[in-house]
Protein backbone atom coordinates (compact mmCIF):
# COMPACT_ATOMS: atom_id res chain seq x y z
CA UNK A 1 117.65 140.82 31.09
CA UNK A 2 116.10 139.49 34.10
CA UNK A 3 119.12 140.22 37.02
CA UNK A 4 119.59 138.85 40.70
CA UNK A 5 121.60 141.71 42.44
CA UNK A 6 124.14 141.03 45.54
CA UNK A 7 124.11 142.99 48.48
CA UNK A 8 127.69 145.12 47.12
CA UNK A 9 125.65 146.60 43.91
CA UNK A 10 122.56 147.20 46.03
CA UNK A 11 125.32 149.01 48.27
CA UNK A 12 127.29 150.65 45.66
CA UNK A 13 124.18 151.68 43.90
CA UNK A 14 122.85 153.40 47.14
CA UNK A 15 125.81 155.01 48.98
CA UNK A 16 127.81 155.75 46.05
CA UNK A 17 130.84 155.80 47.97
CA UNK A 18 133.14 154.37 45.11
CA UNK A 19 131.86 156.51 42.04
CA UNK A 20 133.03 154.18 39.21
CA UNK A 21 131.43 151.02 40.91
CA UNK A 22 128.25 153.33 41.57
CA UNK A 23 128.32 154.44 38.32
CA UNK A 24 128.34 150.46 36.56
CA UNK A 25 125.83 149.30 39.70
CA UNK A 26 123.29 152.28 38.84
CA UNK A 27 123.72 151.54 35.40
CA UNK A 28 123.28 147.30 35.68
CA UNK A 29 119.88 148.33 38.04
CA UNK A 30 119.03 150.99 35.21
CA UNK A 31 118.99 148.50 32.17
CA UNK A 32 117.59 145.56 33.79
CA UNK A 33 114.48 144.53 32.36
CA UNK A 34 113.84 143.00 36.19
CA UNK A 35 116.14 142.79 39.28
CA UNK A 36 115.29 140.12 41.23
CA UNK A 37 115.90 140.79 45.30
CA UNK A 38 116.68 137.98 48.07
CA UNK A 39 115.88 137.95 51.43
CA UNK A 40 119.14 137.49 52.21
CA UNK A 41 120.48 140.33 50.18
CA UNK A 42 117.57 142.66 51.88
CA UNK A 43 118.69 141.49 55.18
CA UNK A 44 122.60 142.03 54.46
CA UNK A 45 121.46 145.90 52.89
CA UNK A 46 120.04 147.01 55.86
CA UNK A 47 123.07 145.69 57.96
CA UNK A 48 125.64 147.38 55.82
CA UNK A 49 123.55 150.48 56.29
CA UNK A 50 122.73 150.46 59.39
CA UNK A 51 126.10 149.19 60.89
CA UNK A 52 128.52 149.79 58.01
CA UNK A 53 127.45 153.56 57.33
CA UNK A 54 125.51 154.32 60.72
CA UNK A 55 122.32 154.82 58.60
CA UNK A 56 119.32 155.56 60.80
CA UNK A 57 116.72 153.24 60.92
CA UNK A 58 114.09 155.68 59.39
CA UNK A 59 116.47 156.26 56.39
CA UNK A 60 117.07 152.69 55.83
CA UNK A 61 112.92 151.86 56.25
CA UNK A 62 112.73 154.57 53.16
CA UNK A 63 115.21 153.16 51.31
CA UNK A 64 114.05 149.63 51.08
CA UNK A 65 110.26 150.89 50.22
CA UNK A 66 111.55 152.78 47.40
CA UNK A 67 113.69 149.91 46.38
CA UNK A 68 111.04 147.41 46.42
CA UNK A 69 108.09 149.48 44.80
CA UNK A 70 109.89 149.95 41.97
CA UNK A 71 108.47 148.58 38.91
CA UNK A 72 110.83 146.08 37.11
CA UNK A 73 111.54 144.92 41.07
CA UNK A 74 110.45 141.09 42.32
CA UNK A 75 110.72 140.39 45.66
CA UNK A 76 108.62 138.46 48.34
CA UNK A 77 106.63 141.76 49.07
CA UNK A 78 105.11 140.20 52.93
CA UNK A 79 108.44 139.35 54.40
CA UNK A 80 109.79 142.48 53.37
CA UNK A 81 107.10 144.02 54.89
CA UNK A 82 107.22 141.80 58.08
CA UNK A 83 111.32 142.42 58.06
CA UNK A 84 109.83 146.68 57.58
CA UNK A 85 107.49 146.46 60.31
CA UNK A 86 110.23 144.99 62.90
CA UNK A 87 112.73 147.56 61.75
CA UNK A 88 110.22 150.58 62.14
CA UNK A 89 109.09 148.89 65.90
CA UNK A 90 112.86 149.24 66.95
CA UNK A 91 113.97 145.73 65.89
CA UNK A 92 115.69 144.24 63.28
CA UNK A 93 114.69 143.75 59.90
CA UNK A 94 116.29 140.03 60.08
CA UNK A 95 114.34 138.96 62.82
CA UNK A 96 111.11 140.21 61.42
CA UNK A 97 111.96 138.47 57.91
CA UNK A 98 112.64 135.36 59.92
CA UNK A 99 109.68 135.17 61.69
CA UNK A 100 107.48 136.02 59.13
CA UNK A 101 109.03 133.16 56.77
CA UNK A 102 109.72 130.77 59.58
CA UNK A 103 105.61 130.84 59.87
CA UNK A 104 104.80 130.44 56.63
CA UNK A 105 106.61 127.88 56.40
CA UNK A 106 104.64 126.00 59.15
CA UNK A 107 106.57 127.12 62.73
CA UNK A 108 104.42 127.76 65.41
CA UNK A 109 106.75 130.02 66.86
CA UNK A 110 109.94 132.31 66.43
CA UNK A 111 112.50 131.08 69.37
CA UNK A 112 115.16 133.56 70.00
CA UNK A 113 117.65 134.40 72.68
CA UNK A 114 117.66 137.40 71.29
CA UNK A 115 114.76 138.78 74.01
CA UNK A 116 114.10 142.45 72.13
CA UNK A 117 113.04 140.81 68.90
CA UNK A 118 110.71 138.43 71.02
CA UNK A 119 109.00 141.52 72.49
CA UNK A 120 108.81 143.23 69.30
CA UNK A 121 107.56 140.07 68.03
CA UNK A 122 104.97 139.51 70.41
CA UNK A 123 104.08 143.04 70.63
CA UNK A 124 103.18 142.37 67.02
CA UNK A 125 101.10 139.69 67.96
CA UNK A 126 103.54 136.84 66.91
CA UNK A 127 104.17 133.63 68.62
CA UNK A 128 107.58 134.17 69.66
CA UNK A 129 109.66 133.01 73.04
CA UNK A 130 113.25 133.04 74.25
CA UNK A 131 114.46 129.28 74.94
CA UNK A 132 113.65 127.40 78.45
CA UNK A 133 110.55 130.13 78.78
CA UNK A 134 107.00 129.04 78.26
């Protein structure tokens, strides 16, 4: 069966920190012929872990690799890795995501007010710009 996994098994799964919902989340990602992983669900993981249960950024960056180079995994491979290389720089893995996706989409830019992500960003050689600036 071909599965598309919310952020709470991804969690579960992980952090086993409820052992009979670990247990049935291991167990759904075990049998699945393919899990099929969002954006969205990628970017809500690494909040939970990183806010939720204080996970270091390092830790988290790990985590998702594994996660996504596993074999019976589909996922959109160069935001993750766009979402990865924000999250290793000191950003968030959001922001990268959004960026990345926001461009291949056709933006020209990524317009934040959030002005650590546009440094990252730009650091990274990305159009990106907080509002009113040039």
């Amino acid at each position: 069966m071909k599965i598309n996994v919310d952020t709470n098994v991804l969690v579960r799964a992980i952090v086993a920190d409820n052992a009979a919902q670990a247990r049935l989340a291991q167990a759904e990602l075990a049998q699945a012929e393919t899990i099929v992983l969002t954006i969205p669900v990628l970017c809500e993981l690494v909040w939970v872990l990183s806010q939720g249960y204080k996970i270091d950024s390092a830790q988290i960056v790990e985590t998702v690799k594994n996660l996504v180079d596993s074999a019976n995994v589909v996922v959109n491979r160069p935001t993750v890795e766009a979402g990865l290389a924000l999250l290793e720089a000191g950003g968030d893995f959001a922001d990268g995501a959004i960026a990345y996706e926001g461009s291949w989409l056709g933006a020209d830019e990524f317009v934040s007010f959030d002005r650590k992500a546009v440094k990252l960003l730009k650091a990274q050689s990305r159009n990106a710009r907080v509002p009113g600036s040039a």
